[in-house]
Protein backbone atom coordinates (compact mmCIF):
# COMPACT_ATOMS: atom_id res chain seq x y z
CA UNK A 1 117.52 169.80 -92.16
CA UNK A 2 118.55 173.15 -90.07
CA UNK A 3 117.35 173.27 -86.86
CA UNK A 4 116.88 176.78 -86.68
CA UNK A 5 115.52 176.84 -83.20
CA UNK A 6 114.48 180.53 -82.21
CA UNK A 7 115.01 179.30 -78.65
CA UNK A 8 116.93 181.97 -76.70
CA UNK A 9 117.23 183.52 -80.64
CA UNK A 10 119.82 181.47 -81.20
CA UNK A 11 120.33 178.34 -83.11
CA UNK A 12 120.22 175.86 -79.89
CA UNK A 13 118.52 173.09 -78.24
CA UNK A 14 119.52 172.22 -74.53
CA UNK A 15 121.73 169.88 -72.88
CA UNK A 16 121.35 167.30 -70.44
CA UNK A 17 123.09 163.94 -69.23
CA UNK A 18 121.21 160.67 -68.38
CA UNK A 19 121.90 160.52 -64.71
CA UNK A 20 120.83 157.92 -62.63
CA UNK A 21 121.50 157.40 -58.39
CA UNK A 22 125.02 158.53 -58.05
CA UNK A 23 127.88 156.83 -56.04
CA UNK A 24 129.67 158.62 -54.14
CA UNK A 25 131.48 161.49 -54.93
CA UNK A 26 135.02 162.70 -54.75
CA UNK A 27 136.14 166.04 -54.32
CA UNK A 28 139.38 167.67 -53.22
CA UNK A 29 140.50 171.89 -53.61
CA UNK A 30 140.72 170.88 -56.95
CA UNK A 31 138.65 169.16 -58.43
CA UNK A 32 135.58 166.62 -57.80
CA UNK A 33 134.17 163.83 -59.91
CA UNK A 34 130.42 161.83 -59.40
CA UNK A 35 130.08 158.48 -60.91
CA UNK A 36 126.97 157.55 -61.86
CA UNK A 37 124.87 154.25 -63.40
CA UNK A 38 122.56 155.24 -65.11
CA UNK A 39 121.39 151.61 -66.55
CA UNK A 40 122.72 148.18 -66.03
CA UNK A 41 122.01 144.81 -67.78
CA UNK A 42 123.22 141.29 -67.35
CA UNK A 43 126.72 141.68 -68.60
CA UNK A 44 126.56 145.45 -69.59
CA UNK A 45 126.01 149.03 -67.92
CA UNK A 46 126.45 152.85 -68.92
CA UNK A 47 128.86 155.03 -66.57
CA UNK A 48 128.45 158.90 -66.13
CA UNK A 49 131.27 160.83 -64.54
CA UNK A 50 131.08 164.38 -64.09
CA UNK A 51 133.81 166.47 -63.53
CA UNK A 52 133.27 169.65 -61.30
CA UNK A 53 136.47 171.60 -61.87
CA UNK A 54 137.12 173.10 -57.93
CA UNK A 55 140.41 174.73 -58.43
CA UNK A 56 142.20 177.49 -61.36
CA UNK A 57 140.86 177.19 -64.47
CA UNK A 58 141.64 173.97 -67.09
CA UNK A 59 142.54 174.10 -70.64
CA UNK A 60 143.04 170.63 -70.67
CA UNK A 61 142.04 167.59 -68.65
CA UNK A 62 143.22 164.02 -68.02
CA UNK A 63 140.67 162.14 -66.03
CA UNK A 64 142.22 158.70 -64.31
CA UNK A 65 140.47 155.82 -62.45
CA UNK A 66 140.50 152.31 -61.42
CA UNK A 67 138.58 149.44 -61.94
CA UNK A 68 137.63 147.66 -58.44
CA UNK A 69 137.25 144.19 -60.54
CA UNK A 70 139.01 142.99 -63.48
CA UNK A 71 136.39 141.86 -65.11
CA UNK A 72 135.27 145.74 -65.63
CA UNK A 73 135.84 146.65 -69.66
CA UNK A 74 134.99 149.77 -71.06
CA UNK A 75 133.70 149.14 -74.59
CA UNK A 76 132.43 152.47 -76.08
CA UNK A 77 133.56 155.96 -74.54
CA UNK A 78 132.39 159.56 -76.08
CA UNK A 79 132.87 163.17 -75.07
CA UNK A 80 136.95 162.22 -74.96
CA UNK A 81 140.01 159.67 -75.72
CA UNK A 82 139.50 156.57 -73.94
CA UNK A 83 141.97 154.02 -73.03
CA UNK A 84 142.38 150.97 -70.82
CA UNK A 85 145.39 149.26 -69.10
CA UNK A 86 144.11 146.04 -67.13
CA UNK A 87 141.73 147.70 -65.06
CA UNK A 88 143.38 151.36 -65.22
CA UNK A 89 141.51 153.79 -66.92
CA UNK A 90 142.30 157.33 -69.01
CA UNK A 91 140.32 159.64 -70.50
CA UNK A 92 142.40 162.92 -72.41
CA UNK A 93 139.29 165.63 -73.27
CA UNK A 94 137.91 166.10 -76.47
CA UNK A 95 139.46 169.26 -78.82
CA UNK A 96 136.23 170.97 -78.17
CA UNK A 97 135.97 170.48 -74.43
CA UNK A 98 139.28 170.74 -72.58
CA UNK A 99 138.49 174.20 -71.27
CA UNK A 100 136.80 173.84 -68.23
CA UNK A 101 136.56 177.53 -65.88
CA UNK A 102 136.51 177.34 -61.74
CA UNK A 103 133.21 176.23 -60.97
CA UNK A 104 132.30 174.81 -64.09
CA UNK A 105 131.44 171.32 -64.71
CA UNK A 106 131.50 168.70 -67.84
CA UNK A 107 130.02 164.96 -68.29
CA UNK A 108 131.72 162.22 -69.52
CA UNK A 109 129.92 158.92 -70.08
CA UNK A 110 130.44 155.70 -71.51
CA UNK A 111 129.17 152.01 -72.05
CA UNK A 112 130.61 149.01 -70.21
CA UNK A 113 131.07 145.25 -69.34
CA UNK A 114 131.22 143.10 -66.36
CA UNK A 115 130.96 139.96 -64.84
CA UNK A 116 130.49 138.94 -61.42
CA UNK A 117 130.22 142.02 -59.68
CA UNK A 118 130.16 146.03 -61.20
CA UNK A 119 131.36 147.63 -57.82
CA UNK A 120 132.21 151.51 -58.40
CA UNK A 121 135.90 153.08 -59.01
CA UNK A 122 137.29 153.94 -55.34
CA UNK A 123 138.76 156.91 -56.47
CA UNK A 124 139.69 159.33 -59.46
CA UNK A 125 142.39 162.16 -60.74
CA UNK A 126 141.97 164.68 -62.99
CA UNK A 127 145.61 165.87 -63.81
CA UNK A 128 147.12 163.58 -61.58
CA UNK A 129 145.41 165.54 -58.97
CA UNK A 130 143.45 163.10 -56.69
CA UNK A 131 139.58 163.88 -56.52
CA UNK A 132 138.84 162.85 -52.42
CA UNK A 133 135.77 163.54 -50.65
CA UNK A 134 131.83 164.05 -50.83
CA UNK A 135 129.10 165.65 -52.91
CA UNK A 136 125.36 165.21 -52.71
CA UNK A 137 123.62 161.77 -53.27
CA UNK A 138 120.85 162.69 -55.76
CA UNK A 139 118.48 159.92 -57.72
CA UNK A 140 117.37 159.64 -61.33
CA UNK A 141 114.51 161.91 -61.98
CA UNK A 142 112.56 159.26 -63.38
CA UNK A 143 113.27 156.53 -60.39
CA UNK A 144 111.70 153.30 -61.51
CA UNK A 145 110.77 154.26 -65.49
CA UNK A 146 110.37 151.45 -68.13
CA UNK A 147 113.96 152.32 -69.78
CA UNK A 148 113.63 149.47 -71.99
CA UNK A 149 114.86 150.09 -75.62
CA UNK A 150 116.30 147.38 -77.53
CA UNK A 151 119.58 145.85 -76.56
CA UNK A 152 121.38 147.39 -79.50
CA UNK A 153 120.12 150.86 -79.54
CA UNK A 154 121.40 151.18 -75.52
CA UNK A 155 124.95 152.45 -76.35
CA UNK A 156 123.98 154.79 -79.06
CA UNK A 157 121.20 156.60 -77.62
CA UNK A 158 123.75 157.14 -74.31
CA UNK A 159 126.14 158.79 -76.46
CA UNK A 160 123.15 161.17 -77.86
CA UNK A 161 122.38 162.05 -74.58
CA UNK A 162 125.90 162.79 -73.53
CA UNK A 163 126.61 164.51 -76.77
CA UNK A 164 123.38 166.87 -75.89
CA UNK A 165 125.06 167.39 -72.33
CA UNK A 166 127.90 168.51 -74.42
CA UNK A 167 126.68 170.73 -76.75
CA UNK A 168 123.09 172.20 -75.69
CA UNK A 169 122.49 175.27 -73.35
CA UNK A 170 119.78 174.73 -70.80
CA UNK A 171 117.97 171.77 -71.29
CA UNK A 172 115.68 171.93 -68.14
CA UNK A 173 115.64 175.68 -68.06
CA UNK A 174 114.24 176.31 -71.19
CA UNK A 175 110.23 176.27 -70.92
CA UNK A 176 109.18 175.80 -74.59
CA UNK A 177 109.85 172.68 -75.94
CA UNK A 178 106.92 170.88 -77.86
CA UNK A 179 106.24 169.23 -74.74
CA UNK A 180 105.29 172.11 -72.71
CA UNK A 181 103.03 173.71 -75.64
CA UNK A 182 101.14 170.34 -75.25
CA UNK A 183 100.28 169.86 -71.89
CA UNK A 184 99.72 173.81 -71.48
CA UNK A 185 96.95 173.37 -74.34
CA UNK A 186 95.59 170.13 -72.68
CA UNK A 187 96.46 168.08 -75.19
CA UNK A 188 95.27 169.70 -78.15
CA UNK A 189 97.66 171.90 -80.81
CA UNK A 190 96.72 174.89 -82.71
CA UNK A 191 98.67 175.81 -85.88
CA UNK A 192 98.67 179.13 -87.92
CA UNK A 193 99.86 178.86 -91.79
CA UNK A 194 102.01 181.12 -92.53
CA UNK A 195 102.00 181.24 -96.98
CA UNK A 196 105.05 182.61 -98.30
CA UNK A 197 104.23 182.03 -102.08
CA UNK A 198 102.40 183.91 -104.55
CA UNK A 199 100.08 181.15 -105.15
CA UNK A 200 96.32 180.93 -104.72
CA UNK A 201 94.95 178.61 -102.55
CA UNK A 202 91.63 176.60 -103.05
CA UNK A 203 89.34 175.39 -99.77
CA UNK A 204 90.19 172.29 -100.56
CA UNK A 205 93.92 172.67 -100.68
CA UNK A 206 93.56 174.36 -97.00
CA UNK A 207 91.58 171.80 -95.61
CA UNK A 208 93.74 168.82 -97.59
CA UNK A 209 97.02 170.79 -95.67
CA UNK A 210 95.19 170.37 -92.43
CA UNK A 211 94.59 166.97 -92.80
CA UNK A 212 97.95 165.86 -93.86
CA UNK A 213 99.31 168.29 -90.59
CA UNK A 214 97.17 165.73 -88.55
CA UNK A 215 98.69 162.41 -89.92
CA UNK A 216 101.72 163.35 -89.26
CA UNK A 217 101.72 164.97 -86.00
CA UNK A 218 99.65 162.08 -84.70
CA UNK A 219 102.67 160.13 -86.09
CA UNK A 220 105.13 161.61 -83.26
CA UNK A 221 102.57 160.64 -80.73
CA UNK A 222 102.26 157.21 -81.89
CA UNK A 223 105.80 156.54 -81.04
CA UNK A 224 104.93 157.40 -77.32
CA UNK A 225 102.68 154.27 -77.39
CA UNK A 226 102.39 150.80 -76.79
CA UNK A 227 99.58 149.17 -78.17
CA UNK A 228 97.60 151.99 -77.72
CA UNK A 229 98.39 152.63 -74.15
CA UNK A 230 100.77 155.36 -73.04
CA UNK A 231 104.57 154.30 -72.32
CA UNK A 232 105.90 155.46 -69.05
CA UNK A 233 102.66 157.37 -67.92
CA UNK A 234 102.36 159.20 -71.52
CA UNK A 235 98.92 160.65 -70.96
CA UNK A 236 97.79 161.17 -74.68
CA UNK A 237 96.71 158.72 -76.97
CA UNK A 238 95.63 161.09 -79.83
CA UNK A 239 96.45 164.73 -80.18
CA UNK A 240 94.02 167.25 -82.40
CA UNK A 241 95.41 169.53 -84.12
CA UNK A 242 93.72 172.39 -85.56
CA UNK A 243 94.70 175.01 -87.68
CA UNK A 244 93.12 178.20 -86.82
CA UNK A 245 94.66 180.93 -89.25
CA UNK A 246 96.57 181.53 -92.38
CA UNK A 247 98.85 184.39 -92.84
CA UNK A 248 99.23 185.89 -96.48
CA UNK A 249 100.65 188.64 -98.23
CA UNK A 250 96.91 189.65 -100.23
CA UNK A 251 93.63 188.10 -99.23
CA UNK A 252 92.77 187.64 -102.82
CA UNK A 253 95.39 184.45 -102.58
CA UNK A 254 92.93 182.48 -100.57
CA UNK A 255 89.98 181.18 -102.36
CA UNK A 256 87.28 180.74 -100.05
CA UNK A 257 85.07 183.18 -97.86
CA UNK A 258 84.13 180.92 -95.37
CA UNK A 259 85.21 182.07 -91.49
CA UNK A 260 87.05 178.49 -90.97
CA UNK A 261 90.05 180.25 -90.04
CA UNK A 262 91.01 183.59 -88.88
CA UNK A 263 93.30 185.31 -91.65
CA UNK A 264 95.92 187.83 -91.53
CA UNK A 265 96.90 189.98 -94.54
CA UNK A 266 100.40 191.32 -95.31
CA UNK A 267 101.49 191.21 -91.50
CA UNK A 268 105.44 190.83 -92.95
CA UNK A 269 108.44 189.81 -90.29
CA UNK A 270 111.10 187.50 -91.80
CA UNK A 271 110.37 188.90 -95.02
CA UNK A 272 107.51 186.39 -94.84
CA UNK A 273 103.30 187.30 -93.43
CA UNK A 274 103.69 186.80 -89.92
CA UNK A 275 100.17 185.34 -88.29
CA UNK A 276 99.27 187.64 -85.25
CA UNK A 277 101.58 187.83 -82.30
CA UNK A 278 99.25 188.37 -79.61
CA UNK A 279 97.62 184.92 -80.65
CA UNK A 280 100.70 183.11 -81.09
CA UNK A 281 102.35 181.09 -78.05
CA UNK A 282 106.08 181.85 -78.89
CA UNK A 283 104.97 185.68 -78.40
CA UNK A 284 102.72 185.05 -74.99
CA UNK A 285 104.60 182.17 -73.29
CA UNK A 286 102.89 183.05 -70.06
CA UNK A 287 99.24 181.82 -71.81
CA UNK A 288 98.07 185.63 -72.14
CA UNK A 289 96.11 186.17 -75.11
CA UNK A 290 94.01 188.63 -73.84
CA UNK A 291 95.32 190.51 -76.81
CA UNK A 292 93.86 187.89 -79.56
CA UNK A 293 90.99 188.98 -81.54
CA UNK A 294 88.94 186.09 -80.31
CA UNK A 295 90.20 185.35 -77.69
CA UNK A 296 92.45 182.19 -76.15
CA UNK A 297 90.89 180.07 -78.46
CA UNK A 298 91.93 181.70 -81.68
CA UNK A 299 95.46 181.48 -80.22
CA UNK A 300 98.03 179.33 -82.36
CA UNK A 301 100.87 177.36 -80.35
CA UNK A 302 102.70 176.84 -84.02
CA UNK A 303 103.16 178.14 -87.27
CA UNK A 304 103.55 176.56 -90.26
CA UNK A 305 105.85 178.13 -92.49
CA UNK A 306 105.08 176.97 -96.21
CA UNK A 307 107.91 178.93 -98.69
CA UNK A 308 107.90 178.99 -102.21
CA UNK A 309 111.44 177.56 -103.50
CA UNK A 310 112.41 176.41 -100.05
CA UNK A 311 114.64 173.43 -99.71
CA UNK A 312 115.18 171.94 -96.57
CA UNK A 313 113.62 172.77 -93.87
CA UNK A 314 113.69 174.49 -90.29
CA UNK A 315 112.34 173.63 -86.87
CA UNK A 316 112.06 174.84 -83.36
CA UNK A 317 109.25 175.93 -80.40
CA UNK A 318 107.62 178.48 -83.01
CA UNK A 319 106.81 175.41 -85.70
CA UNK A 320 108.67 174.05 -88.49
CA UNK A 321 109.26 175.62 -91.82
CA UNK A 322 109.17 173.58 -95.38
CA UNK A 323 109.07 174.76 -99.13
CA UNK A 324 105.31 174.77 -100.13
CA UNK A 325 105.44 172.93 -103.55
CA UNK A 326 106.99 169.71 -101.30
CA UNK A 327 104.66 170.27 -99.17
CA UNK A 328 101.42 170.09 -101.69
CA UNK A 329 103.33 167.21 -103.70
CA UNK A 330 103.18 165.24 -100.92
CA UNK A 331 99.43 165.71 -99.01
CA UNK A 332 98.80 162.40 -99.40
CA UNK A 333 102.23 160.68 -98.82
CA UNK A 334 102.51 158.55 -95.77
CA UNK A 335 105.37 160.30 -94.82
CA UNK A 336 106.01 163.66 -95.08
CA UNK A 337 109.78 162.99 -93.80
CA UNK A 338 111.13 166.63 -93.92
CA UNK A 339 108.15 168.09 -91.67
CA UNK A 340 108.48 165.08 -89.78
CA UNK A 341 111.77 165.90 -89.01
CA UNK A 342 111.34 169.55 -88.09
CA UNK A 343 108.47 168.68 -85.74
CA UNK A 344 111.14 166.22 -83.89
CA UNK A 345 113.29 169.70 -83.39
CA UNK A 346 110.37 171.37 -82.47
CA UNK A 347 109.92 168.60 -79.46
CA UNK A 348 114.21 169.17 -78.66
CA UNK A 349 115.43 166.17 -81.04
CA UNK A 350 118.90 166.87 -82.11
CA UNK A 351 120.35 167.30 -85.79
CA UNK A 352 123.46 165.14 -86.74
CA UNK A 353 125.63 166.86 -89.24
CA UNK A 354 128.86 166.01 -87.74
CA UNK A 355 128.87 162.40 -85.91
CA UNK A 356 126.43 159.48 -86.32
CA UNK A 357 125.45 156.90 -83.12
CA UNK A 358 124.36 154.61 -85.46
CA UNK A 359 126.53 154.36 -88.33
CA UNK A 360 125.11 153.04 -91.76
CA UNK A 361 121.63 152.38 -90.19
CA UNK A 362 119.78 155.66 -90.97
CA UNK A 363 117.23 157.29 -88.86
CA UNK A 364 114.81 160.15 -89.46
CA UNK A 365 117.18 162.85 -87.60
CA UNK A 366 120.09 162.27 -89.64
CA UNK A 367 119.28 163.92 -92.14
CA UNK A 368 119.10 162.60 -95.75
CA UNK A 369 119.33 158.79 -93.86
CA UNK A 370 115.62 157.82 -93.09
CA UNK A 371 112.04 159.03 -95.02
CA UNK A 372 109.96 157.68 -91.32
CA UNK A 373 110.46 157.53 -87.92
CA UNK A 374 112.57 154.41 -86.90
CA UNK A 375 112.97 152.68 -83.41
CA UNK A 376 116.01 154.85 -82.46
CA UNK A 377 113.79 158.34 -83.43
CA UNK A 378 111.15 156.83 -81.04
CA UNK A 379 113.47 155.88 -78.51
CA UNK A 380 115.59 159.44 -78.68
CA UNK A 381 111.65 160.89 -78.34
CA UNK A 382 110.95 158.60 -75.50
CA UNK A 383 114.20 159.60 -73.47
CA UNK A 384 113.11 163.21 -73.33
CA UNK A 385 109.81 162.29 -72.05
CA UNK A 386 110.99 160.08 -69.26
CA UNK A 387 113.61 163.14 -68.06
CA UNK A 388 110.83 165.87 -68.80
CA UNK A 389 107.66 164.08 -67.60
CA UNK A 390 108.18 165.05 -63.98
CA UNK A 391 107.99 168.61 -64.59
CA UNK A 392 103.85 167.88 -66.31
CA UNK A 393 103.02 165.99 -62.95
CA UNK A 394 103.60 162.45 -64.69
């Protein structure tokens, strides 16, 4: 599926790295480097370096460090070449990521094991330039949070997060993911349809569409629960969604005259109707619909973008796009796995084209792999909330 995110217009969701209370930190004219734990288990722990580049610009980098014990193994490395010698460690930068300008930073991260004692590295090079001295002690935004997936989905759902550090833009900068649509609403979602086919559509195919747009949203919101009960402060146990308007190219395609929605007729952007901007949320991100015939209560946060012929699919913070045949075949299917996937997008999951963290298991955002949510989707879903939450009050 194409995650076609309209975020920043471009084709983008953000980065971020799971960071934890940092160690000290190193730093010289050249360079500095701050290690980091974010987890640890009996036996096992993930590592988090990031390398703050204080001196001429890189276009390659060679970062070098020591184990304090021998016990110390790293097992699984991404975002470079690892290798070990005893308790010496190397890591050579990726082909995508050896350029790194004055000022900039990069993350590299990793899962490891121990015995005895984990004590952090003493020290670390970056060139064979030694990284000495101090940056500032920060903690884990989510100090104290039920991190608990299952053993064997730890290492893979590190490397997603480092791999979003890697290639995503502004992960806390950006201000309309899923999650903030959500909690500005009050829990509650509104959706516009926008039809991009020349077929007619009954009452009772709009309200069946609504329906199945329920199921599965709720489906998302079920994976942010625990018997019922909100994990890690989650405060919504079911979400109502509504949909409020249907764009279409003639009026005479919808076959009812009932006011259950509000309806907008050959409004065209995208060579597709467009439902009104002044009601929709990716238009009036500051919560002004002063503009909206109706008011803030005809205002839609999404759109759902049902084309004729369409394979695939496309999601971001304006809604998710499927073809509108797949989408009437499968009203009453359990899982409607390609909108399910696009509404993932639409709450910052990733797409994974190029690299899987879970290799011959399958999971709904590899594409093509999964038809429902699995335990790593929920847990993926669950680590934005825990690094997101704070900025909701939670």
């Amino acid at each position: 599926m194409r995650r076609c995110l309209v975020w920043a217009l471009a084709c983008l969701i953000t980065a971020f790295a799971v960071v934890g209370a940092l160690k000290p930190a190193y730093a010289t004219a050249g360079c500095r480097v701050d290690y980091a734990v974010p987890s640890s288990w009996q036996g096992g722990f993930q590592g988090s370096m990031t390398i703050t580049n204080l001196g001429d610009p890189l276009s390659s980098w060679r970062l070098g460090f020591t184990f304090p014990n021998s016990t110390q193994k790293v097992v699984q490395g991404w975002t470079g070449t690892w290798a070990q010698s005893g308790r010496a460690v190397t890591v050579t930068n990726a082909g995508y990521n050896g350029a790194v300008p004055t000022g900039s930073s990069m993350n590299v991260g990793f899962t490891g094991s121990w015995s005895g004692s984990n004590p952090a590295p003493a020290g670390f090079t970056v060139n064979g330039v030694a990284c000495v001295g101090a940056a500032p002690v920060t903690t884990s935004p989510t100090a104290g949070d039920p991190w608990n997936p299952p053993s064997s989905l730890v290492s893979p759902l590190a490397a997603v997060w480092s791999h979003e550090e890697a290639t995503y833009s502004d992960l806390f900068g950006f201000k309309n993911y899923g999650w903030d649509q959500l909690f500005a609403a009050g829990g509650q979602l509104n959706y516009c349809v926008r039809w991009d086919s020349a077929a007619h559509v009954t009452a009772a195919q709009r309200d069946a569409i609504a329906g199945a747009l329920q199921r599965q949203y709720q489906k998302w919101v079920d994976a942010l629960l625990d018997d019922g009960a909100g994990w890690n402060n989650w405060p919504y146990r079911q979400v109502p969604v509504k949909v409020v308007g249907w764009a279409v190219r003639d009026r005479a395609q919808l076959e009812w005259s009932d006011p259950a929605v509000d309806i907008y007729v050959n409004d065209i952007s995208e060579n597709a109707p467009q439902c009104g901007t002044p009601c929709g949320r990716f238009f009036h991100q500051d919560g002004d619909y002063s503009g909206c015939p109706g008011g803030a209560s005809h205002h839609y946060d999404h759109s759902l973008w049902l084309t004729a012929g369409f394979s695939g699919g496309a999601g971001g913070d304006w809604g998710q796009r499927i073809g509108s045949e797949y989408y009437l075949s499968n009203l009453n299917a359990e899982n409607i796995h390609i909108l399910l996937h696009e509404m993932g997008h639409t709450y910052g999951l990733d797409d994974f084209y190029d690299w899987d963290p879970t290799p011959g298991q399958g999971f709904l955002m590899k594409a093509g792999s999964a038809t429902a949510i699995t335990d790593f989707d929920k847990w993926m879903l669950r680590d934005w909330w825990r690094h997101l939450k704070t900025r909701y009050g939670r």
